[in-house]
C-alpha atoms as a PDB file:
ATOM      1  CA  UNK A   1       0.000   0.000   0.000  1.00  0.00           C
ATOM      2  CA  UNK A   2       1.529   3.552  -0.803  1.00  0.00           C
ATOM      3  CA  UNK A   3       1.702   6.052   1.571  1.00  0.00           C
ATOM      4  CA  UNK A   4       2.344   9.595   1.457  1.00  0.00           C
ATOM      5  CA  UNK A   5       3.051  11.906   4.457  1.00  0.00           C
ATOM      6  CA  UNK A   6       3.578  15.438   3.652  1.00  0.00           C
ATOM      7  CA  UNK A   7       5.062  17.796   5.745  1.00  0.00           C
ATOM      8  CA  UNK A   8       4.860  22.018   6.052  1.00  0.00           C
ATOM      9  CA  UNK A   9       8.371  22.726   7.326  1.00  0.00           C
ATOM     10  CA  UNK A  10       7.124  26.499   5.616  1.00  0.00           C
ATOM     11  CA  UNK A  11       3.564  27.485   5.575  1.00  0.00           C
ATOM     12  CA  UNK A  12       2.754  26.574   2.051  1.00  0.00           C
ATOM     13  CA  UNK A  13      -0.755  28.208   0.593  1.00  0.00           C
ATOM     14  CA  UNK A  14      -3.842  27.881   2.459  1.00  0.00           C
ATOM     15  CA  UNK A  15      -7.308  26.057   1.856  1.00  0.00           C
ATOM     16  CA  UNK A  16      -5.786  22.969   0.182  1.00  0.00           C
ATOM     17  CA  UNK A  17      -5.117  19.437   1.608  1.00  0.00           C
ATOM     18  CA  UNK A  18      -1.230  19.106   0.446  1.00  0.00           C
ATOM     19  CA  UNK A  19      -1.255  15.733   2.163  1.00  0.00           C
ATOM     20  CA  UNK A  20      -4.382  14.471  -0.685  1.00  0.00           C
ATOM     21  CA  UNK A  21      -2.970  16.066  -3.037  1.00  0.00           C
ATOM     22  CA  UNK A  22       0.932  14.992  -2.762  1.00  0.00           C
ATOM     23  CA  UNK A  23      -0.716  11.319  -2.656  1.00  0.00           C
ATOM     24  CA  UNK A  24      -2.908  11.947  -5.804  1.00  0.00           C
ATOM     25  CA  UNK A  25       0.534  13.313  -7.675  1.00  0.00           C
ATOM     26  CA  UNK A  26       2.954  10.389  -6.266  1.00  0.00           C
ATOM     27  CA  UNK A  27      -0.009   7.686  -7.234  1.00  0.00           C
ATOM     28  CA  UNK A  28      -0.402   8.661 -10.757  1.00  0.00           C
ATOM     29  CA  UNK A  29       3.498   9.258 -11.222  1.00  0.00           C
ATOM     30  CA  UNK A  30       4.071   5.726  -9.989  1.00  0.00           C
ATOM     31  CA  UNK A  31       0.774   4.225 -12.163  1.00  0.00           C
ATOM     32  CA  UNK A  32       2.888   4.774 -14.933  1.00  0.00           C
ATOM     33  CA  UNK A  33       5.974   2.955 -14.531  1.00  0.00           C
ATOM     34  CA  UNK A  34       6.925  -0.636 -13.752  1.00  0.00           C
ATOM     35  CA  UNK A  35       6.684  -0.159 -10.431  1.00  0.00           C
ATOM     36  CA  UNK A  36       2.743   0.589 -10.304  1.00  0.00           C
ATOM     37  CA  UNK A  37       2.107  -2.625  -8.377  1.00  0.00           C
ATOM     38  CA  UNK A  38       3.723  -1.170  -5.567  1.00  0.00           C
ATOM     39  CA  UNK A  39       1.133   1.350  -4.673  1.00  0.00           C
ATOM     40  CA  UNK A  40      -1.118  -1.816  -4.068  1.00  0.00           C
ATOM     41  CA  UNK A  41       2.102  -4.627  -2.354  1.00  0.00           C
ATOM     42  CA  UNK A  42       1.814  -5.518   1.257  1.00  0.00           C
ATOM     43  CA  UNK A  43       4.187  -3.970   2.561  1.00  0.00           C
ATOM     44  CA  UNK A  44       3.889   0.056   2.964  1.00  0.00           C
ATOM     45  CA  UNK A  45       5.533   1.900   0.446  1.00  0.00           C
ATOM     46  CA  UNK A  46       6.305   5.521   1.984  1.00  0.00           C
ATOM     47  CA  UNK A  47       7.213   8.450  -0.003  1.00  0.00           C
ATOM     48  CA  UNK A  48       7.936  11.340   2.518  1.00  0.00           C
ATOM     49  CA  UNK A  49       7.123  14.797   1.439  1.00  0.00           C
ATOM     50  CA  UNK A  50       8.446  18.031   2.359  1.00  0.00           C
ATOM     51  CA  UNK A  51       7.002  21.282   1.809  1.00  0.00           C
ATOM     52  CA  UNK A  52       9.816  23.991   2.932  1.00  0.00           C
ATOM     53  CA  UNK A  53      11.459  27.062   1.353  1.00  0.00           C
ATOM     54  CA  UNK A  54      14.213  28.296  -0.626  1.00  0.00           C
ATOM     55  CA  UNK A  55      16.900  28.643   2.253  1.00  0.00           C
ATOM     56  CA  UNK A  56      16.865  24.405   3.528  1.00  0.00           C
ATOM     57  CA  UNK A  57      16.850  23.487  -0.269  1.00  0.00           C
ATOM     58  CA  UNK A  58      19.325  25.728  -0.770  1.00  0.00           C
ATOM     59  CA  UNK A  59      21.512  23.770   2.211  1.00  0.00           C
ATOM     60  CA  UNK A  60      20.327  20.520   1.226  1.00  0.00           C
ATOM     61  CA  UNK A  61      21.488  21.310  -2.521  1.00  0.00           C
ATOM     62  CA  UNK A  62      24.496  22.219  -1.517  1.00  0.00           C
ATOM     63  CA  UNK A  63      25.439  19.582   1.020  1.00  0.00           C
ATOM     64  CA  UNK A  64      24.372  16.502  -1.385  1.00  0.00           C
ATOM     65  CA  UNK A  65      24.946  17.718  -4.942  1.00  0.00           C
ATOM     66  CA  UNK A  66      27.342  20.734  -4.656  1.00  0.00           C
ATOM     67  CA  UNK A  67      25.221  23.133  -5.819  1.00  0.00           C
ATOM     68  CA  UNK A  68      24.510  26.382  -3.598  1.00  0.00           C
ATOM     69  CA  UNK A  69      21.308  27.698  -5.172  1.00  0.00           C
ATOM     70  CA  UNK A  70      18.040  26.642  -4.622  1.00  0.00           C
ATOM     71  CA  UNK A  71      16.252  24.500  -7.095  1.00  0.00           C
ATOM     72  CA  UNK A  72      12.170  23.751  -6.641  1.00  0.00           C
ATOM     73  CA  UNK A  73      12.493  20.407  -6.167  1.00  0.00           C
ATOM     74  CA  UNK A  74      14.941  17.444  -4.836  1.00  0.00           C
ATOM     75  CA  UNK A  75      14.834  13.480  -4.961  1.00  0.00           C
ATOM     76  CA  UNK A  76      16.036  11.641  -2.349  1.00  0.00           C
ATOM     77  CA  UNK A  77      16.020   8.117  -3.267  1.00  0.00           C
ATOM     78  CA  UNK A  78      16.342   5.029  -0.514  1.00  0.00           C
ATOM     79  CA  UNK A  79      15.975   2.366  -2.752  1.00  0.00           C
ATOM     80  CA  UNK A  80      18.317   1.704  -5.600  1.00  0.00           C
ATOM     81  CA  UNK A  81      17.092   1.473  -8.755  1.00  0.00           C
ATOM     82  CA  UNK A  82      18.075  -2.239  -9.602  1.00  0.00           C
ATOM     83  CA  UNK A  83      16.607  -3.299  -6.670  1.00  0.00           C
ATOM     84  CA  UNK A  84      13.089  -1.912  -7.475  1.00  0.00           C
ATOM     85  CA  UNK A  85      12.132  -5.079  -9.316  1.00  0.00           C
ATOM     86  CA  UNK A  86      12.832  -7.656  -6.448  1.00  0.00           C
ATOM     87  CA  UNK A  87      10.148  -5.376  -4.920  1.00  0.00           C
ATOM     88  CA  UNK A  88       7.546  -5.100  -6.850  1.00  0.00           C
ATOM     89  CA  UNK A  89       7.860  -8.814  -7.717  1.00  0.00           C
ATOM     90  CA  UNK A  90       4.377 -11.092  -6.303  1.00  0.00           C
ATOM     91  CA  UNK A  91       6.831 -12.138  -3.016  1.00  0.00           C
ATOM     92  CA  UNK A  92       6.610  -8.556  -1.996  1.00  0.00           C
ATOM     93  CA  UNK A  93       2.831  -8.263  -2.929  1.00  0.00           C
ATOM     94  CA  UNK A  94       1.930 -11.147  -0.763  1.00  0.00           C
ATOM     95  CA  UNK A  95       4.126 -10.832   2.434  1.00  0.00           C
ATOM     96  CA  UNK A  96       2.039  -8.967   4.992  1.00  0.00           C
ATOM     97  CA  UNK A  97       3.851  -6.143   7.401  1.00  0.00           C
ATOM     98  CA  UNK A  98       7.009  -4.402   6.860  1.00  0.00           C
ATOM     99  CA  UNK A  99       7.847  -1.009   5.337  1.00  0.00           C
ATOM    100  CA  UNK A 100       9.630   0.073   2.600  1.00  0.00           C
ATOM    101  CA  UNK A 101      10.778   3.860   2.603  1.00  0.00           C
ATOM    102  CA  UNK A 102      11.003   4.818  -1.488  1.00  0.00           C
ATOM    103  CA  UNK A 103      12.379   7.886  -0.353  1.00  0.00           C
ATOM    104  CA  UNK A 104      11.764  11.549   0.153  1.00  0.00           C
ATOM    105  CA  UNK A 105      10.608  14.771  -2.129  1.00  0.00           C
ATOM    106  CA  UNK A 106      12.065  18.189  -1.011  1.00  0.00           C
ATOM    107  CA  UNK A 107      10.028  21.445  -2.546  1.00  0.00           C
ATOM    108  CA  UNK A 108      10.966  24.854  -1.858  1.00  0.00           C
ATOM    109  CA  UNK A 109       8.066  27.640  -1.669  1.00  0.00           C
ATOM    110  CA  UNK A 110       9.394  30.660  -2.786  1.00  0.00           C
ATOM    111  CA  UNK A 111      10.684  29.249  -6.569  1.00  0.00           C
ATOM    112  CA  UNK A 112       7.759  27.239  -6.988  1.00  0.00           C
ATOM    113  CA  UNK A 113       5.705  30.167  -6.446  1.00  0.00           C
ATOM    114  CA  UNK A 114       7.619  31.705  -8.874  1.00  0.00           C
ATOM    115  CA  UNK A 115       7.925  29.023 -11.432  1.00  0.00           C
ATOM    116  CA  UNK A 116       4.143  29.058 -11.440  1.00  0.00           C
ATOM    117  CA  UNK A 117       4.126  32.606 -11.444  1.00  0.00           C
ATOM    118  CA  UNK A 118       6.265  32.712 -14.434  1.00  0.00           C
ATOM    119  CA  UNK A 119       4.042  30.331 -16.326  1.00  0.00           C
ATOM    120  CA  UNK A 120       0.743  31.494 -15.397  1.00  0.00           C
ATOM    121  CA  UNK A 121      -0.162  28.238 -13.472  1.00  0.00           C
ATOM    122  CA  UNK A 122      -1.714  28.193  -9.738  1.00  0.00           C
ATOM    123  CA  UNK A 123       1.094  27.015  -6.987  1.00  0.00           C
ATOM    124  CA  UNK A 124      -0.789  24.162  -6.190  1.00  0.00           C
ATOM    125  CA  UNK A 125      -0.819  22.556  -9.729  1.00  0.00           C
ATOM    126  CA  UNK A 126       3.280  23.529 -10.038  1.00  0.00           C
ATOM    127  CA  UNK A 127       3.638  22.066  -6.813  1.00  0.00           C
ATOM    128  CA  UNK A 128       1.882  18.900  -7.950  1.00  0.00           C
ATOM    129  CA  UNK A 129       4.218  18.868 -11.177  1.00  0.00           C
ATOM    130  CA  UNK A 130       7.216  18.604  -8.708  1.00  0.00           C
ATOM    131  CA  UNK A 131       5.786  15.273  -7.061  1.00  0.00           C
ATOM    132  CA  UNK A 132       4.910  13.952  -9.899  1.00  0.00           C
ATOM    133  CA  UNK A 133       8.562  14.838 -11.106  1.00  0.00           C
ATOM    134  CA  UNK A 134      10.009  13.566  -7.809  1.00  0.00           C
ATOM    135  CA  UNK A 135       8.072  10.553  -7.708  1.00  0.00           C
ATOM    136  CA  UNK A 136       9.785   9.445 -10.586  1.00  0.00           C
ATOM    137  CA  UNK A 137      13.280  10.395  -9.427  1.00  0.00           C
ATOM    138  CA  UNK A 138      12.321   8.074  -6.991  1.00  0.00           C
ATOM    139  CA  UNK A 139      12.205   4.989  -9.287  1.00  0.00           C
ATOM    140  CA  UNK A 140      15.073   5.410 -11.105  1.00  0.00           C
ATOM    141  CA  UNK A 141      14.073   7.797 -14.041  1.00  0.00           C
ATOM    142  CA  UNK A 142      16.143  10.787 -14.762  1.00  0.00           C
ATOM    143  CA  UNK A 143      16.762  13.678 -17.126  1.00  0.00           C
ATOM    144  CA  UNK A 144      20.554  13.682 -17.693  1.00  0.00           C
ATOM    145  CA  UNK A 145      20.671  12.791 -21.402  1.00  0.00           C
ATOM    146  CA  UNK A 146      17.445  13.972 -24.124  1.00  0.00           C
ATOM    147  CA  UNK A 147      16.649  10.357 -24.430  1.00  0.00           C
ATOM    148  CA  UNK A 148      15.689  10.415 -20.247  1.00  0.00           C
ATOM    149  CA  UNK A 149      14.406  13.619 -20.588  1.00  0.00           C
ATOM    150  CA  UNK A 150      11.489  12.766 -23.412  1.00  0.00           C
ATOM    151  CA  UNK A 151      10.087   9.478 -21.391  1.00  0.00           C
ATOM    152  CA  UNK A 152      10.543  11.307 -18.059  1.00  0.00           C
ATOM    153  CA  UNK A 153       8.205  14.039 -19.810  1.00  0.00           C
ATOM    154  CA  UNK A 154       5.971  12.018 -21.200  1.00  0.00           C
ATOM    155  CA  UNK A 155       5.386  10.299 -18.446  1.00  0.00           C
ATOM    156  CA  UNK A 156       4.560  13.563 -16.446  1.00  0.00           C
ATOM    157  CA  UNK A 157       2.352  15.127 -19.160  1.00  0.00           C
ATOM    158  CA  UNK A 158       0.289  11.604 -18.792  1.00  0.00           C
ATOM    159  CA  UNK A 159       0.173  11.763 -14.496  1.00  0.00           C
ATOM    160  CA  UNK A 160      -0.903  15.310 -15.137  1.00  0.00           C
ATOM    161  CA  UNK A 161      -3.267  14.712 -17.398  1.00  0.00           C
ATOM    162  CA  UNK A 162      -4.628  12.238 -14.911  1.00  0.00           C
ATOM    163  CA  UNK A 163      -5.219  14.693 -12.406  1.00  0.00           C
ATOM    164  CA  UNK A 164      -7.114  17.427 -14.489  1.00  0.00           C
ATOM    165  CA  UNK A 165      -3.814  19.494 -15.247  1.00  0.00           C
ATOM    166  CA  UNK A 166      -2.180  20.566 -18.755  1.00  0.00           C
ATOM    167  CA  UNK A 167       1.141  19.908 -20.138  1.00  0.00           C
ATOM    168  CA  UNK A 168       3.502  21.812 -19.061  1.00  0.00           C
ATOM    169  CA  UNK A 169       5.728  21.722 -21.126  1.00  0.00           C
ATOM    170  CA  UNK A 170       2.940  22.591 -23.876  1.00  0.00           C
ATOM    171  CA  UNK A 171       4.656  26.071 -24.316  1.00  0.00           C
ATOM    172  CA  UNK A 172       8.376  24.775 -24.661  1.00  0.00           C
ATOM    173  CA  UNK A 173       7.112  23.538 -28.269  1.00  0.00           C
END
């Protein structure tokens, strides 16, 4: 079963349930890739999300990838990326208890406000982008070559699309 727990380091924008909604994103990122059966395996599959500012993403980009800027989101993995097979396999769908931690998703207020700003999109649907995005960091998909890039994308556009939100990258055409 997939869990998501969100947490407001930073107040983030009133009158929306970020906990619902960082579950909807991280559920229809993961529906998509060979992983899916994990949202429904035995064991508890926790994403952890964090909903802070500019300054600890700025220290947390500096401290594990040498950057000292902020960025609006990060991945942390826990699980490596071969081993995401043994554990979606039907063992792991049938054997009751236990927890596995897929890892954590790191967004920082101030540039995804204004990301979304800058593109004329509401926080909330940016903000879902980035879990979608980091959801799939997660499991082992990336953006460091064009090839990555184009099925990460397409794979977001889709889990978007899901949820009632438009391409984002509709304009970058």
């Amino acid at each position: 079963m997939l869990s998501v727990e969100t947490h407001e380091a930073t107040p983030w924008p009133d009158g929306l349930d970020w906990e619902a909604r960082a579950a909807e994103a991280a559920a229809a990122a993961l529906a998509l890739t060979p992983w899916a059966s994990l949202a429904d395996a035995a064991p508890l599959v926790e994403i952890a999300v964090r909903l802070t500012d500019d300054g600890e993403v700025q220290a947390l980009n500096r401290d594990f990838r040498g950057k000292d800027k902020p960025t609006n989101v990060l991945s942390f993995p826990q699980v490596q990326a071969d081993l995401l097979a043994t554990l979606s396999n039907s063992d792991a769908k049938e054997t009751p208890g236990g927890e596995i931690l897929l890892g954590d998703i790191v967004l920082a207020r101030e540039t995804c406000a204004r990301e979304a700003d800058e593109k004329g999109i509401s926080i909330p649907d940016h903000a879902t982008h980035l879990i979608v995005h980091g959801t799939l960091h997660l499991v082992g998909y990336d953006h460091i070559d064009d090839a990555g890039a184009g099925a990460m994308e397409a794979l977001e556009v889709k889990a978007l699309a899901s949820l009632g939100i438009a391409n984002p990258y509709a304009d970058q055409d």
